[in-house]
Structure formats: C-alpha cells, structure tokens
Protein backbone atom coordinates (compact mmCIF):
# COMPACT_ATOMS: atom_id res chain seq x y z
CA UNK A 1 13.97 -10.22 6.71
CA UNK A 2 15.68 -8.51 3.74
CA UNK A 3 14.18 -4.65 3.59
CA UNK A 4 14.00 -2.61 0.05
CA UNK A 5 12.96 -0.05 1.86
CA UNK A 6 16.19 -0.24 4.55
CA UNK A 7 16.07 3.01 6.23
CA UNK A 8 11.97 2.82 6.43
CA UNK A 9 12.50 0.06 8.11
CA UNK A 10 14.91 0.99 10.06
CA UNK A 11 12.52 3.65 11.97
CA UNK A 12 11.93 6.11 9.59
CA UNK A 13 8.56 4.76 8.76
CA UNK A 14 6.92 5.32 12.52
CA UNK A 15 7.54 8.96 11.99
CA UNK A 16 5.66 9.40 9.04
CA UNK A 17 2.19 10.60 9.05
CA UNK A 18 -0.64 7.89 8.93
CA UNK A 19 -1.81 9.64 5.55
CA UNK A 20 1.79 9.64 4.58
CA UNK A 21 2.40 5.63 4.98
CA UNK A 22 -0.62 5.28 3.31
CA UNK A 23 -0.41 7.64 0.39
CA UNK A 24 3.27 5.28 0.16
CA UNK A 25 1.65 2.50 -0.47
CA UNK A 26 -0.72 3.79 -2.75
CA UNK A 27 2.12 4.78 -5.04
CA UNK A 28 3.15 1.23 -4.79
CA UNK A 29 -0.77 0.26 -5.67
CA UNK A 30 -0.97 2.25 -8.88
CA UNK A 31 2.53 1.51 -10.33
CA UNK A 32 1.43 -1.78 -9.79
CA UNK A 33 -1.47 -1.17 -11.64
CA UNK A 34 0.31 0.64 -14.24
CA UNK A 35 2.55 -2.59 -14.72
CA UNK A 36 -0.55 -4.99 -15.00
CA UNK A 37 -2.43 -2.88 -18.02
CA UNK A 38 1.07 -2.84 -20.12
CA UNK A 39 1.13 -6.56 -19.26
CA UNK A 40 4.79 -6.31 -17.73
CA UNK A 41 4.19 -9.10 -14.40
CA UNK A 42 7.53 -8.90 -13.24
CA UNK A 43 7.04 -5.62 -12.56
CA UNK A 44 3.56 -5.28 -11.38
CA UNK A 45 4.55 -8.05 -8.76
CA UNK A 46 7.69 -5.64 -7.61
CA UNK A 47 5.27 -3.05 -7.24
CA UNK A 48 3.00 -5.66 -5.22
CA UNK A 49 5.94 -6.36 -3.28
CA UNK A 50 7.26 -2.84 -2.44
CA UNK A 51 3.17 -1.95 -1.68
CA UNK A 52 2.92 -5.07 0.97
CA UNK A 53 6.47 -4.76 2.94
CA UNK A 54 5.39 -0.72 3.29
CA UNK A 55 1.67 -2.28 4.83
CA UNK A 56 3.89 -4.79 6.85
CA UNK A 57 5.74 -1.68 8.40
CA UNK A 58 2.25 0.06 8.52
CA UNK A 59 0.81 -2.17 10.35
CA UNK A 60 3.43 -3.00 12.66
CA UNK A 61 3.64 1.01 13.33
CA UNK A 62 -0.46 1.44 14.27
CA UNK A 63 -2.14 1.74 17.12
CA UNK A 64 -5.55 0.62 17.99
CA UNK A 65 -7.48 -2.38 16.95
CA UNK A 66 -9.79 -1.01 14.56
CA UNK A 67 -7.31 0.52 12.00
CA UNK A 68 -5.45 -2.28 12.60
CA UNK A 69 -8.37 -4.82 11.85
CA UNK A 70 -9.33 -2.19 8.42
CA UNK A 71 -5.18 -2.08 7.09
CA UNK A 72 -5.23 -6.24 8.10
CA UNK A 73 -8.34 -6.13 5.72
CA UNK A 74 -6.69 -4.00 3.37
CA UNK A 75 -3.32 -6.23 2.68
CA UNK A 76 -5.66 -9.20 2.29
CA UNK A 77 -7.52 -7.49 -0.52
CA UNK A 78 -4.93 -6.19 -2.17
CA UNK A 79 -3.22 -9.77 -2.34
CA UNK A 80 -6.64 -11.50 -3.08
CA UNK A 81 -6.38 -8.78 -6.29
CA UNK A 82 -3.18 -9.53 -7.90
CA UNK A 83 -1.93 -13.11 -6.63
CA UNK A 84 -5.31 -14.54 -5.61
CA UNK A 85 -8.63 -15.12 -7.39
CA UNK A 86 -9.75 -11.61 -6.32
CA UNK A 87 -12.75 -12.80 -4.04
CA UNK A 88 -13.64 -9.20 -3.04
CA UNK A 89 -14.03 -8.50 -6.81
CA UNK A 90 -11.75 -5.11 -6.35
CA UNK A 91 -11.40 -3.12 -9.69
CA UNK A 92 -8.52 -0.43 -10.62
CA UNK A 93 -11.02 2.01 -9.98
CA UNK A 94 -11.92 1.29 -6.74
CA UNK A 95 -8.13 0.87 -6.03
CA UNK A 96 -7.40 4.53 -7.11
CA UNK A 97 -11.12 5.82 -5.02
CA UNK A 98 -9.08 4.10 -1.88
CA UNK A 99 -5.70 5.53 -2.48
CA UNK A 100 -6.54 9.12 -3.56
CA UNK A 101 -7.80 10.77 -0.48
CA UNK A 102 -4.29 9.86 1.14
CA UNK A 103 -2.09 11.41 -1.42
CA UNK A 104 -4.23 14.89 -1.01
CA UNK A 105 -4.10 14.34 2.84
CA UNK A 106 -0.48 14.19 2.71
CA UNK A 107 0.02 17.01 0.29
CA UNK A 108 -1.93 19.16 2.96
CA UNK A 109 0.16 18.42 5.96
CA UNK A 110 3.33 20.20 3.61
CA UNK A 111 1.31 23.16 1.99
C-alpha cells in the first residue's frame, strides 16, 4: 500500500495519543468539508482520502473491541457521507460536534 502519510505509517502513528489520531483525522474531516462547500471535488476527495488512510492506521493501532466496533462505525459513516448516498443522514454540523472535543483534548495534553 502506497502511504501519504509515510512516516505515520511507518510507526509514528501508535505513539500518538488516541485524542491526537483522532483530532488528525478531524482536520482531514473539515478540510474536506471546506472543499465540498467551495465545490472543489478533487480536493474534498483528497481530504476524504488523507481522513480514511489516518482511520486505517487508527484502527489498526486500537485496542479493545468496543472502540474498535465505534471507529469501524465511524469510517463507514464518513464514507456513506461523501462517496455514498449518506444513509446515516450525517450533516457538517454534526461532523464538526464529533471532531471538536478531540482537537481540545489534544490541545490539553501540550498546555
């Protein structure tokens, strides 16, 4: 598999903080987000791209079955929401209520 995120995948990512990873992909989320309201879909679907090999690398870095069954849930959603018909009728807003919480998390851990 061909990494954009080489040295992540090389390791790097395991030592990351859960609320790290995940504020990670958020960025990912809401750049992808930001792509799909200027109507640029090449980009949004880099963004997609970049947000789904980080939740590969998430989820091959968790441990225990039921934040592995929730970030499983998680990379189905966020596929159902920009390639699929979105089924789980996500909005941006409840995109950004997911993602928030993890970028202050992470902020904490380095104040």
């Amino acid at each position: 598999m061909i990494y954009q995120h080489k040295d992540l995948a090389a390791g790097r990512w395991g030592q990351l903080l859960f609320a790290e990873q995940m504020a990670n992909v958020g960025s990912e989320v809401m750049r992808a987000l930001n792509w799909r309201s200027k109507k640029n879909d090449a980009y949004c679907r880099q963004a997609i791209d970049r947000a789904l090999e980080l939740m590969d690398l998430t989820l091959g870095s968790v441990k225990g079955f039921p934040r592995l069954k929730e970030l499983a849930r998680l990379r189905e959603a966020i596929v159902d929401y920009f390639v699929g018909e979105n089924e789980f009728g996500s909005t941006e807003e409840s995109w950004k209520r997911y993602f928030l919480p993890f970028n202050y998390a992470a902020r904490k851990n380095y104040q």
